[in-house]
PDB file of N, CA and C in Angstrom:
ATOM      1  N   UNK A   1      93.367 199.088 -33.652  1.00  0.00           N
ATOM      2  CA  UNK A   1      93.849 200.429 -33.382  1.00  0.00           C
ATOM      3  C   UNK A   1      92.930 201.097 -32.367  1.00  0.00           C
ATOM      4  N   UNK A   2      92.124 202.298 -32.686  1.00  0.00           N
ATOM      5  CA  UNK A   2      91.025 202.993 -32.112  1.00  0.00           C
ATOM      6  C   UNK A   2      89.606 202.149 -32.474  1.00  0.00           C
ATOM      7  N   UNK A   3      88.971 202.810 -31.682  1.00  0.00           N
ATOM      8  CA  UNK A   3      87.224 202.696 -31.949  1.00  0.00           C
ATOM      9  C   UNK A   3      86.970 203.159 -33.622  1.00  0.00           C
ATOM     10  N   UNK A   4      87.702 205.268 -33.157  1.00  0.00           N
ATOM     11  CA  UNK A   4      87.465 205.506 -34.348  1.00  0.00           C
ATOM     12  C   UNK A   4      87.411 205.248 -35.722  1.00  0.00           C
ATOM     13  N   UNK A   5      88.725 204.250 -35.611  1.00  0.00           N
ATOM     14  CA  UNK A   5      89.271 203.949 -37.173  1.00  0.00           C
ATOM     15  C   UNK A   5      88.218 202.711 -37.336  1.00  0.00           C
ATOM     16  N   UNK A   6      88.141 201.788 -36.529  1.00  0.00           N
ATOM     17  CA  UNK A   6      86.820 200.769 -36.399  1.00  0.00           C
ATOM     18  C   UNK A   6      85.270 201.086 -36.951  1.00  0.00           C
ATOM     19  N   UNK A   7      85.348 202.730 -36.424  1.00  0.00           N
ATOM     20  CA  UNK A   7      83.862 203.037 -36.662  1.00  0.00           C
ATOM     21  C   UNK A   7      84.252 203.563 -38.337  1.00  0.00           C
ATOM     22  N   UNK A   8      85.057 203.908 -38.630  1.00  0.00           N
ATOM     23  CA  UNK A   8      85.438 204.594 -40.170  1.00  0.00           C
ATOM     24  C   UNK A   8      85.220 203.086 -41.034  1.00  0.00           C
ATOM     25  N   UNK A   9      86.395 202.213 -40.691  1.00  0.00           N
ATOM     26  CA  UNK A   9      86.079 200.920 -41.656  1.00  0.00           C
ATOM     27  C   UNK A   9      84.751 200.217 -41.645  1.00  0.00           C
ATOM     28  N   UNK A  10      84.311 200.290 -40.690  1.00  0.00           N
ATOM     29  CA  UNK A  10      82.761 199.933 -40.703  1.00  0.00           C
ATOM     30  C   UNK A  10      82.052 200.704 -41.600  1.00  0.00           C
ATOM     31  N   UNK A  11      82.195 201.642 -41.262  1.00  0.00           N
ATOM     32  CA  UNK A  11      81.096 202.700 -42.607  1.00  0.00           C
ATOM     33  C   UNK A  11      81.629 202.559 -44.250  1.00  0.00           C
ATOM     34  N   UNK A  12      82.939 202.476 -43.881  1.00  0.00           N
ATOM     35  CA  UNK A  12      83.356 202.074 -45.849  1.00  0.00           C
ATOM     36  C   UNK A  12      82.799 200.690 -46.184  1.00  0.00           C
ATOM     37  N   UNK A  13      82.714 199.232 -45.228  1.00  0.00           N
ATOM     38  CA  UNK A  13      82.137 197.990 -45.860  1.00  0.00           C
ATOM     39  C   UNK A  13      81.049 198.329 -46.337  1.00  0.00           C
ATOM     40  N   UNK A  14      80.167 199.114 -44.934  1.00  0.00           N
ATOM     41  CA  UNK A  14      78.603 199.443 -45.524  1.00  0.00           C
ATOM     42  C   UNK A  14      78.697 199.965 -46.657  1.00  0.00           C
ATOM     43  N   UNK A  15      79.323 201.158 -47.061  1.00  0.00           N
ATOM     44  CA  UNK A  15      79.079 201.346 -47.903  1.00  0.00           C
ATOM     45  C   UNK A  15      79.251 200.915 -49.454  1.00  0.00           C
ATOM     46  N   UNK A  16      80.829 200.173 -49.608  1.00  0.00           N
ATOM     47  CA  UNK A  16      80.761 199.239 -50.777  1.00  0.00           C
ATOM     48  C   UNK A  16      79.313 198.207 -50.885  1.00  0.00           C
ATOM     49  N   UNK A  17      79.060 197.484 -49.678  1.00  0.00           N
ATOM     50  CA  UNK A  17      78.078 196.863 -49.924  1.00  0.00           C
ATOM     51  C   UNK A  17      76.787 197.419 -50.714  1.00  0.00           C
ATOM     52  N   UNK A  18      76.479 198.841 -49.885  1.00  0.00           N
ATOM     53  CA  UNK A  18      75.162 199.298 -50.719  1.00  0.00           C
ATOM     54  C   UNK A  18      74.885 199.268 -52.612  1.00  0.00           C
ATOM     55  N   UNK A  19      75.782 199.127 -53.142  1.00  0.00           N
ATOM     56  CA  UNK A  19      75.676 199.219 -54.635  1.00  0.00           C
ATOM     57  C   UNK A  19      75.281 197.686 -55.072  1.00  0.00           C
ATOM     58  N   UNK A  20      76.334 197.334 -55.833  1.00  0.00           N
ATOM     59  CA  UNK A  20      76.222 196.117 -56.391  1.00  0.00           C
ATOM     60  C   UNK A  20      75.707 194.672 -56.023  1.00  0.00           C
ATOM     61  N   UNK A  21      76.387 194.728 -54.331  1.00  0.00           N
ATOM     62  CA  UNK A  21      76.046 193.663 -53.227  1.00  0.00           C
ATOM     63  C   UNK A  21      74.743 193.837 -53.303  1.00  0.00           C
ATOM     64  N   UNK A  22      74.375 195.278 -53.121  1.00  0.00           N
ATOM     65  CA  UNK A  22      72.823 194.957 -52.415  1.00  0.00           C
ATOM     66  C   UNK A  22      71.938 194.539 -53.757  1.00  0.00           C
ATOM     67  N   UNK A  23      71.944 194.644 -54.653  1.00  0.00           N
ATOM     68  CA  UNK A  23      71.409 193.853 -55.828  1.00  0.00           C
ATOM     69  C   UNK A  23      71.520 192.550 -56.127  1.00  0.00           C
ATOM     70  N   UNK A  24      72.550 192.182 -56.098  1.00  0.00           N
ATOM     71  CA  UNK A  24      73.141 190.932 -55.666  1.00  0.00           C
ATOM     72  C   UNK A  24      72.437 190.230 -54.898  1.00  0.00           C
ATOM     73  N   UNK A  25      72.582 190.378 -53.582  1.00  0.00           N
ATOM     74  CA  UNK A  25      71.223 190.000 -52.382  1.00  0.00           C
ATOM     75  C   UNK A  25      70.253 190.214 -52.765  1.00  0.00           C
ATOM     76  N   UNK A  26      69.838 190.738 -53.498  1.00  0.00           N
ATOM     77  CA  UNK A  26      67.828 191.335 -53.886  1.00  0.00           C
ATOM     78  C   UNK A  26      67.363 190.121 -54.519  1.00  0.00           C
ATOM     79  N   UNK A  27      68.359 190.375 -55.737  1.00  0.00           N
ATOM     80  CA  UNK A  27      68.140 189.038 -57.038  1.00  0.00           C
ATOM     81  C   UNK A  27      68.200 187.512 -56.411  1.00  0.00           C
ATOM     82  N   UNK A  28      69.390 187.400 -55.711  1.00  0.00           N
ATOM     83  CA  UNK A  28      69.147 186.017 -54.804  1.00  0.00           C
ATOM     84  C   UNK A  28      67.922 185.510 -53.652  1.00  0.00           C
ATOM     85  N   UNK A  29      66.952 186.599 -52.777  1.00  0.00           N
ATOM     86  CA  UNK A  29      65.789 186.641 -52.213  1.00  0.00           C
ATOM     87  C   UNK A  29      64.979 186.087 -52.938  1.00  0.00           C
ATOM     88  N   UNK A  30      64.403 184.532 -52.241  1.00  0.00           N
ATOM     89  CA  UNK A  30      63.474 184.111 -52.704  1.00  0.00           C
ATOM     90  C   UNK A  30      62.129 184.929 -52.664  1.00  0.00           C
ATOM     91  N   UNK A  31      61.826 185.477 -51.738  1.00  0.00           N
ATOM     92  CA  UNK A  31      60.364 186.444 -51.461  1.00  0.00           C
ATOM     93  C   UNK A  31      60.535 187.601 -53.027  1.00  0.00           C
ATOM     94  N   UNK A  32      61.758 188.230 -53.237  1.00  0.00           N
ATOM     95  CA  UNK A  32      61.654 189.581 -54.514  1.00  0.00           C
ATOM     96  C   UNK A  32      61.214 188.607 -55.644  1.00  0.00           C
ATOM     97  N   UNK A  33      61.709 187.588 -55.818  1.00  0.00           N
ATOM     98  CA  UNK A  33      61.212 186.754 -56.639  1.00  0.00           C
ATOM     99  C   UNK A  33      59.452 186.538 -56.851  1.00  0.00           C
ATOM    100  N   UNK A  34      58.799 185.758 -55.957  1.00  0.00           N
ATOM    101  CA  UNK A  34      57.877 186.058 -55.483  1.00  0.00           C
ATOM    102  C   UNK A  34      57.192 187.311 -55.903  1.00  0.00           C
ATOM    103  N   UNK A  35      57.676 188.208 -55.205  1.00  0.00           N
ATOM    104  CA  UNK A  35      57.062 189.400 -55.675  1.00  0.00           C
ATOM    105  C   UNK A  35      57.090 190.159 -57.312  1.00  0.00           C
ATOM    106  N   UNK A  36      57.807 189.517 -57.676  1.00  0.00           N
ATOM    107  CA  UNK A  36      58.525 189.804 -58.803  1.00  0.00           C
ATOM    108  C   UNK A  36      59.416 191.056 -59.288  1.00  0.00           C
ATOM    109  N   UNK A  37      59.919 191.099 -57.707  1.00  0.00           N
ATOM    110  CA  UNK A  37      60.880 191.908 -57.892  1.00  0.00           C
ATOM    111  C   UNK A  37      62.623 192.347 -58.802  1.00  0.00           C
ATOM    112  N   UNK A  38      62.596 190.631 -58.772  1.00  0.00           N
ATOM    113  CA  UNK A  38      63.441 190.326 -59.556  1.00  0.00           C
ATOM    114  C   UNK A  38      63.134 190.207 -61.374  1.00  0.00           C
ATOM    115  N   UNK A  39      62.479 189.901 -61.951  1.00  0.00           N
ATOM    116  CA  UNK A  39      61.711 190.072 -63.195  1.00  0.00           C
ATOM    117  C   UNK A  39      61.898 191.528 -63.600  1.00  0.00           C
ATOM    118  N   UNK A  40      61.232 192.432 -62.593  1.00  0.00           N
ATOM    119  CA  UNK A  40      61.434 194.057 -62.900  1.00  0.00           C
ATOM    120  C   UNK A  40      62.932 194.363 -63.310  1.00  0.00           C
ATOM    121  N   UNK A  41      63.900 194.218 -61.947  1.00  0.00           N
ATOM    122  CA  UNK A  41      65.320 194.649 -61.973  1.00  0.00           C
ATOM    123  C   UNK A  41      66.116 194.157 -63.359  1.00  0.00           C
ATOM    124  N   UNK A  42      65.690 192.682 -63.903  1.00  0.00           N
ATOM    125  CA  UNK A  42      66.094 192.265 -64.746  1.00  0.00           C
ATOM    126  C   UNK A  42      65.796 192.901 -66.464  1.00  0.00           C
ATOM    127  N   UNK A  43      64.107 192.853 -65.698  1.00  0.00           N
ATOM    128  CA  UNK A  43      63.708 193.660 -67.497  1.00  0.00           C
ATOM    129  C   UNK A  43      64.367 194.873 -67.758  1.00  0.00           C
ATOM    130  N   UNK A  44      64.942 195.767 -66.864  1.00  0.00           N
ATOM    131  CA  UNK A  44      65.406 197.077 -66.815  1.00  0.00           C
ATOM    132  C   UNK A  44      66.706 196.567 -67.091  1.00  0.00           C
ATOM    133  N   UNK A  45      67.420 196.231 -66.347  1.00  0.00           N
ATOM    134  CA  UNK A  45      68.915 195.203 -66.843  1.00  0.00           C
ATOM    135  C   UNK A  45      69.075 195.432 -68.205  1.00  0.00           C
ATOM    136  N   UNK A  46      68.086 194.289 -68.653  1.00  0.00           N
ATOM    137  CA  UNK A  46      68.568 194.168 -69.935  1.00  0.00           C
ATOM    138  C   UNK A  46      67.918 195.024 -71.223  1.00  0.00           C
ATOM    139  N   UNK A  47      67.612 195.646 -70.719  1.00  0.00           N
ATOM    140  CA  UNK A  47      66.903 196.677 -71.825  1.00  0.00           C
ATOM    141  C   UNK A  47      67.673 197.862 -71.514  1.00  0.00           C
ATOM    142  N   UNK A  48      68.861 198.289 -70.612  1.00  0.00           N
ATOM    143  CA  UNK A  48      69.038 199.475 -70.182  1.00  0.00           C
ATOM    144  C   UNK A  48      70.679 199.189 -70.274  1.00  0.00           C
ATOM    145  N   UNK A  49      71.102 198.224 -69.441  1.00  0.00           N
ATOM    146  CA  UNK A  49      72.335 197.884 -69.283  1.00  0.00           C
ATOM    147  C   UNK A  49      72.788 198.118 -68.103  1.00  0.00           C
ATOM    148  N   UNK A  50      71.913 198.557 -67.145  1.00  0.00           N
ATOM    149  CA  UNK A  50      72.224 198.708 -65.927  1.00  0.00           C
ATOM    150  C   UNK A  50      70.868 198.966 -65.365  1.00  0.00           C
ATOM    151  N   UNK A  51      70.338 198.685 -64.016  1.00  0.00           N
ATOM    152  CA  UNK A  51      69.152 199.067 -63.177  1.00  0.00           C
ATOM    153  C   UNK A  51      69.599 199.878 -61.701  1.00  0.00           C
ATOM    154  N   UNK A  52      68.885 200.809 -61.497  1.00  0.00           N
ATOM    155  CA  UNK A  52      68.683 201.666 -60.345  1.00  0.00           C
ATOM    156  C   UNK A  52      67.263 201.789 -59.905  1.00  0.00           C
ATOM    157  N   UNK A  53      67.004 202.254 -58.806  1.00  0.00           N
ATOM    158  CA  UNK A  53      65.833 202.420 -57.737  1.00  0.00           C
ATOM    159  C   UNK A  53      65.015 203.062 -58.891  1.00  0.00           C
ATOM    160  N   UNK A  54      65.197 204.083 -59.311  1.00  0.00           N
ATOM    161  CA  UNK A  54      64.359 204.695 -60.084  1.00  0.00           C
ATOM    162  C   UNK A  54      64.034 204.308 -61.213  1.00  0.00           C
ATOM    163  N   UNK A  55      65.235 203.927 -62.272  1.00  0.00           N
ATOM    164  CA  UNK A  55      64.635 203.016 -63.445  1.00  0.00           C
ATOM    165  C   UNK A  55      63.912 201.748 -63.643  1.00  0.00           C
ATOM    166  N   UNK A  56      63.574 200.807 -62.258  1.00  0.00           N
ATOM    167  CA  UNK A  56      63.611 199.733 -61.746  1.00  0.00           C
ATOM    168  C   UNK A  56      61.774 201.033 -61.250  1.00  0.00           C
ATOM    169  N   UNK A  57      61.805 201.806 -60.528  1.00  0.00           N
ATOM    170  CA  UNK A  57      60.515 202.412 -60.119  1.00  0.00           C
ATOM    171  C   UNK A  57      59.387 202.760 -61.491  1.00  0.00           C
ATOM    172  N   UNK A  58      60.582 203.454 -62.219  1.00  0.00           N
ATOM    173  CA  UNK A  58      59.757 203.811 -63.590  1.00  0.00           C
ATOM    174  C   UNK A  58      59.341 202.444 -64.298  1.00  0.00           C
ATOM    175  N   UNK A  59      60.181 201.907 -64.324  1.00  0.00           N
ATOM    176  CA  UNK A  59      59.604 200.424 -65.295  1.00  0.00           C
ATOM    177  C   UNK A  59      58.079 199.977 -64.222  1.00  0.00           C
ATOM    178  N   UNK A  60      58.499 199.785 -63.853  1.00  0.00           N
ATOM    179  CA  UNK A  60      57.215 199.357 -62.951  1.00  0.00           C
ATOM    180  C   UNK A  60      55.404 200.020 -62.703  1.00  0.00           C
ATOM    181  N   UNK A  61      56.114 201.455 -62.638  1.00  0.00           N
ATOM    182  CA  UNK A  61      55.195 202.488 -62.594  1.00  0.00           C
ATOM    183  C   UNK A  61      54.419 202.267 -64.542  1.00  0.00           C
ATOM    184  N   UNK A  62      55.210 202.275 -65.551  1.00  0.00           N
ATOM    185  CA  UNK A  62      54.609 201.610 -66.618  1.00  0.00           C
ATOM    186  C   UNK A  62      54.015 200.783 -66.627  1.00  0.00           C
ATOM    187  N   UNK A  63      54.544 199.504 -66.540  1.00  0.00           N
ATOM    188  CA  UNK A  63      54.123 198.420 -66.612  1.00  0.00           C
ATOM    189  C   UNK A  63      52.174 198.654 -65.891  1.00  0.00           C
ATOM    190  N   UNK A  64      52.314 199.254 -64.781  1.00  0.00           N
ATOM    191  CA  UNK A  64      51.354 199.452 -63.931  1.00  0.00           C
ATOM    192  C   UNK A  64      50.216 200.266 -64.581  1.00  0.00           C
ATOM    193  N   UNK A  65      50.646 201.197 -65.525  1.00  0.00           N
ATOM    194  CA  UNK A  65      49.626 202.004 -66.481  1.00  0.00           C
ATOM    195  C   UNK A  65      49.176 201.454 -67.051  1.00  0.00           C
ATOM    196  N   UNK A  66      49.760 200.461 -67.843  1.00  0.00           N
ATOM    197  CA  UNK A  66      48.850 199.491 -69.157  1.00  0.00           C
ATOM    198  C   UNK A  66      48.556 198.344 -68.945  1.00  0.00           C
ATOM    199  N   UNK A  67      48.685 197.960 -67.350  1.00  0.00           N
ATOM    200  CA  UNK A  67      47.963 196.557 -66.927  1.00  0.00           C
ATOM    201  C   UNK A  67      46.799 196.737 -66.888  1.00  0.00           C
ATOM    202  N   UNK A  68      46.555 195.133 -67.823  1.00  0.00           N
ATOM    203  CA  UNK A  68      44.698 194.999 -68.004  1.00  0.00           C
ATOM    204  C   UNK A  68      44.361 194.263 -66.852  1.00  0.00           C
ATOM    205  N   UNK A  69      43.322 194.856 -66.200  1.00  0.00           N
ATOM    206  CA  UNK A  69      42.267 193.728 -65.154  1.00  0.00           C
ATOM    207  C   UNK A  69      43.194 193.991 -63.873  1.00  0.00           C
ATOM    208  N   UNK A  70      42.044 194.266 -62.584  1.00  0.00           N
ATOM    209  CA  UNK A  70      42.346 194.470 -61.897  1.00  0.00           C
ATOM    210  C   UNK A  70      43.363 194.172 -60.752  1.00  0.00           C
ATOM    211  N   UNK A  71      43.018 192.512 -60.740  1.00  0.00           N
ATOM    212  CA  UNK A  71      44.427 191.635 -60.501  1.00  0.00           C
ATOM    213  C   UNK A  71      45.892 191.619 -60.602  1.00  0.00           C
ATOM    214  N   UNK A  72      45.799 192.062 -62.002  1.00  0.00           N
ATOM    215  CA  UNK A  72      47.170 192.034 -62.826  1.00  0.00           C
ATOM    216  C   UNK A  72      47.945 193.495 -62.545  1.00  0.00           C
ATOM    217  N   UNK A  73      46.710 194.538 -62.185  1.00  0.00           N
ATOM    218  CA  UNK A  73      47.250 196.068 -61.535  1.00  0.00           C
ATOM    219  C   UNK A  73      47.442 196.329 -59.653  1.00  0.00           C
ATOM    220  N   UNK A  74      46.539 195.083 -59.487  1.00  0.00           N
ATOM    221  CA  UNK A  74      46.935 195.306 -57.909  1.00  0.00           C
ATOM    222  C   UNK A  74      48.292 194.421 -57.621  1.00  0.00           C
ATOM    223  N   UNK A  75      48.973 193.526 -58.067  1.00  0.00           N
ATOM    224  CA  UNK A  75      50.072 192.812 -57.935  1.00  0.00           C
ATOM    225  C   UNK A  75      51.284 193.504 -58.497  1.00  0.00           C
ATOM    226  N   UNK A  76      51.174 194.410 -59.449  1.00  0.00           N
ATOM    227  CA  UNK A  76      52.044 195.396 -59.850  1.00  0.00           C
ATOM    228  C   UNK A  76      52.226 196.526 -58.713  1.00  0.00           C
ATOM    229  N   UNK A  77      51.159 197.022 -58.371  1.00  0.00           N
ATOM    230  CA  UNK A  77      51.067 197.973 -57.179  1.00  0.00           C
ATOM    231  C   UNK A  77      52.172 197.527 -56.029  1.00  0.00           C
ATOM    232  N   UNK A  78      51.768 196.150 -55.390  1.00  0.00           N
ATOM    233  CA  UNK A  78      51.824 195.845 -54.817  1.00  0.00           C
ATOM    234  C   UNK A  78      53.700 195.541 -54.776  1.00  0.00           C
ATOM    235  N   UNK A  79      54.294 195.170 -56.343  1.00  0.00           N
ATOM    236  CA  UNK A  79      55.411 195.257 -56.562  1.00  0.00           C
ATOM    237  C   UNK A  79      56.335 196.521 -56.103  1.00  0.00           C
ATOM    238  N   UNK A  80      55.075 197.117 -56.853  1.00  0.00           N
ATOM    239  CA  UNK A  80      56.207 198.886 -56.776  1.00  0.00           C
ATOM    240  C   UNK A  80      56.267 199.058 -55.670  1.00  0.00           C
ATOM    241  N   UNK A  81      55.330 198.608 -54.800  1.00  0.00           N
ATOM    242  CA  UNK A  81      55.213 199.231 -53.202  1.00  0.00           C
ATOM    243  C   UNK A  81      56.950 198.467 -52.325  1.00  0.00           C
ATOM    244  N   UNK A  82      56.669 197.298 -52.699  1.00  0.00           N
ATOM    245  CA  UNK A  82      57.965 196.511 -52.373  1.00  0.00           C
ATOM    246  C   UNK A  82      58.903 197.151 -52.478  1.00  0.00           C
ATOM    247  N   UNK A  83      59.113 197.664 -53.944  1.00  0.00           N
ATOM    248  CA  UNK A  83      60.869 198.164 -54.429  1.00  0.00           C
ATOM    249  C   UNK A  83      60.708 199.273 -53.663  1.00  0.00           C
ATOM    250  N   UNK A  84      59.816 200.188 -53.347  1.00  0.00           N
ATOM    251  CA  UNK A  84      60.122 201.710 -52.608  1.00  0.00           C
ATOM    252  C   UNK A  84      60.617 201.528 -51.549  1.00  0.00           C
ATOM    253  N   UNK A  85      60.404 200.293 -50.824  1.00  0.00           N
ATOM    254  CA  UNK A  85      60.529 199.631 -49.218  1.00  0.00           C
ATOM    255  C   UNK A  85      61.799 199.532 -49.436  1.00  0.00           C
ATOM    256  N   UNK A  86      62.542 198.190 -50.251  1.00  0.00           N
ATOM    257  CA  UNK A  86      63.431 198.144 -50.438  1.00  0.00           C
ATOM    258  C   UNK A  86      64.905 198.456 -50.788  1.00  0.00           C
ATOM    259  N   UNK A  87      64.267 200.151 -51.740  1.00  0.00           N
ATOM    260  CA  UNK A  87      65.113 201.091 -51.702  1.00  0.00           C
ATOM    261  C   UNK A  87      65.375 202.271 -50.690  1.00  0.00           C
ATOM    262  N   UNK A  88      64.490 202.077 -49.570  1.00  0.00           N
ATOM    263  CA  UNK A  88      64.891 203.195 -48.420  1.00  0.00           C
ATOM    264  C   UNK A  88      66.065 202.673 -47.917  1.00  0.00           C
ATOM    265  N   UNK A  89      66.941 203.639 -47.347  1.00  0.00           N
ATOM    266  CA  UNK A  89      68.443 203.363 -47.061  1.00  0.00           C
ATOM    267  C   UNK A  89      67.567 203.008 -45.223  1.00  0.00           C
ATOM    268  N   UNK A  90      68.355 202.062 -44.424  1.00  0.00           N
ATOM    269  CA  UNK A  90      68.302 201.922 -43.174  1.00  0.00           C
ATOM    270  C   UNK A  90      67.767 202.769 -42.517  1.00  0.00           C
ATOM    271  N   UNK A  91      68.112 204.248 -42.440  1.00  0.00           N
ATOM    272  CA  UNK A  91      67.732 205.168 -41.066  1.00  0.00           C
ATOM    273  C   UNK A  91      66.862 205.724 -41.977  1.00  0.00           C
ATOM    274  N   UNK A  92      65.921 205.284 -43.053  1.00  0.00           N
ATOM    275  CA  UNK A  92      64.712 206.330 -43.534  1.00  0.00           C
ATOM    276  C   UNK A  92      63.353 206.127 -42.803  1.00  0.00           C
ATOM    277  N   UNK A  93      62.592 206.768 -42.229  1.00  0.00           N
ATOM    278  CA  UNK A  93      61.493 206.484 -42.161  1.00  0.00           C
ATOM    279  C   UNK A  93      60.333 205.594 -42.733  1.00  0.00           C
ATOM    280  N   UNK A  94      59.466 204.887 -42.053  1.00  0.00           N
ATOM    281  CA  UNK A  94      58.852 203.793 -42.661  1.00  0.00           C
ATOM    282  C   UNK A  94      57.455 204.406 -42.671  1.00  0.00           C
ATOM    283  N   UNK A  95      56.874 204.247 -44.090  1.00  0.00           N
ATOM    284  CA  UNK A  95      56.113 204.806 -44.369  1.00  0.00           C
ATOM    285  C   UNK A  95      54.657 203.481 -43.608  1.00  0.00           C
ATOM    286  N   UNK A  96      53.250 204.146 -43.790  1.00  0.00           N
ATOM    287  CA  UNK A  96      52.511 203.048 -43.282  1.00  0.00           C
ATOM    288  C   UNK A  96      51.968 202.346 -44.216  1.00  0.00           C
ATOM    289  N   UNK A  97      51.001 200.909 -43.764  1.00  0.00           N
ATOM    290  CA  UNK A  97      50.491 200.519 -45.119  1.00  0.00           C
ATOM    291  C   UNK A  97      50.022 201.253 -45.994  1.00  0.00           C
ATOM    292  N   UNK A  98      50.058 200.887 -47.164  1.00  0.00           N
ATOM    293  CA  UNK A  98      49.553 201.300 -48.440  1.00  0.00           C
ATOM    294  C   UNK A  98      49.472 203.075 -48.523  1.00  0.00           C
ATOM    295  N   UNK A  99      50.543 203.257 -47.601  1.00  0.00           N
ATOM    296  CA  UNK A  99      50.691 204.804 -47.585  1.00  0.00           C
ATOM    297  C   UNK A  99      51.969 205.670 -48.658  1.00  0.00           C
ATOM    298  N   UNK A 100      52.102 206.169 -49.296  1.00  0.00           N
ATOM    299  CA  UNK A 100      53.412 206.625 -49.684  1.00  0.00           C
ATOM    300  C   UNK A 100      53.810 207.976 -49.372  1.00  0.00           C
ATOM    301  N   UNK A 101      54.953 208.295 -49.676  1.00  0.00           N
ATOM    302  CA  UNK A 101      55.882 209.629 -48.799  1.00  0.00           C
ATOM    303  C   UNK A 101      54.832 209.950 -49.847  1.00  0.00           C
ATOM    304  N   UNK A 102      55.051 211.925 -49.732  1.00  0.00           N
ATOM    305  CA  UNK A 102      54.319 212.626 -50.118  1.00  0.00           C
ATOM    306  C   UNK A 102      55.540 213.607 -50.602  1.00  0.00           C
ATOM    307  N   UNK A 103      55.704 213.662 -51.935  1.00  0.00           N
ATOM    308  CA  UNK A 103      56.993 214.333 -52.340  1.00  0.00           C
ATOM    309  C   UNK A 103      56.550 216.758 -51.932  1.00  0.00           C
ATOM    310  N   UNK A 104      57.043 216.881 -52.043  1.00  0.00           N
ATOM    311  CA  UNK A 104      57.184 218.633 -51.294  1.00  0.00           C
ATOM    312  C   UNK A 104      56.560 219.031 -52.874  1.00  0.00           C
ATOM    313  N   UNK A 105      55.672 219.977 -52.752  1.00  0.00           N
ATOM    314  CA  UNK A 105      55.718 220.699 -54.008  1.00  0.00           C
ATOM    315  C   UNK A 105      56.589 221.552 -54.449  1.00  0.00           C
ATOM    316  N   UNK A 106      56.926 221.903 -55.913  1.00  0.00           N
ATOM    317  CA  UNK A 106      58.193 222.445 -55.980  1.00  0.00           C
ATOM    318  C   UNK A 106      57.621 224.226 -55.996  1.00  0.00           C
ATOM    319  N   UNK A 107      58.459 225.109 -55.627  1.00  0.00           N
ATOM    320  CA  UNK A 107      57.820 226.354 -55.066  1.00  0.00           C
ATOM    321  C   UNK A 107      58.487 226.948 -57.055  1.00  0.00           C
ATOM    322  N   UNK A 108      57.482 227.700 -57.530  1.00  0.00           N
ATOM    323  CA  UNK A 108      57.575 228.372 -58.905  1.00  0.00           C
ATOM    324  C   UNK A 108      58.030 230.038 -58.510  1.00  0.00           C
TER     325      UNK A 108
END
C-alpha cells in the first residue's frame, strides 16, 4: 500500500514481539544463561507465576542482600546490572560502566 501503513505494521510486530517473544529470546541466550540471567527469570516464574523487569530486578536485588562472600555478591551485582541493560527499551539511553540511572527524588 503506503509507506505509512508499512511504518504502522512495523511498529505493531515490534511491538507484539516486546512481551513474551522477548523472554522467549532471553531464556534461549546462551550468554543470560551464563550470567544467570535465566535462573533469576525462572526463580521468579515459578514462585510468582509470571516474571517482569521488576520482579525479575527485585528477586535479584534480594538475593544480592543475603549473599555471603564477596564473590558470590559481586556476580549477583553483576547479574542485576545485566537485567537493567536488558530491560531498557531500544531508544533508552545507555548508562556507563558500573554506573546506574539516578532515579529523581520525589518532591513532598
Amino acid at each position: 500500500m503506503n509507506d505509512y501503513s508499512d511504518q504502522q505494521r512495523g511498529a505493531v510486530e515490534r511491538q507484539e514481539e516486546d512481551g513474551t517473544q522477548r523472554y522467549k529470546k532471553l531464556l534461549a541466550d546462551e550468554k543470560n544463561t551464563i550470567f544467570g540471567v535465566k535462573d533469576a527469570i525462572l526463580a521468579v516464574m515459578l514462585r510468582e507465576g509470571a516474571a517482569t523487569w521488576q520482579s525479575v530486578e527485585a528477586h535479584l536485588s534480594g538475593e544480592c542482600y543475603r549473599a555471603q562472600g564477596e564473590l558470590t555478591r559481586f556476580r549477583l551485582e553483576a547479574t542485576l546490572n545485566h537485567v537493567r541493560r536488558l530491560s531498557r527499551k531500544p531508544g533508552d539511553p545507555e548508562d556507563g560502566l558500573g554506573e546506574t540511572k539516578e532515579v529523581p527524588a520525589s518532591r513532598s
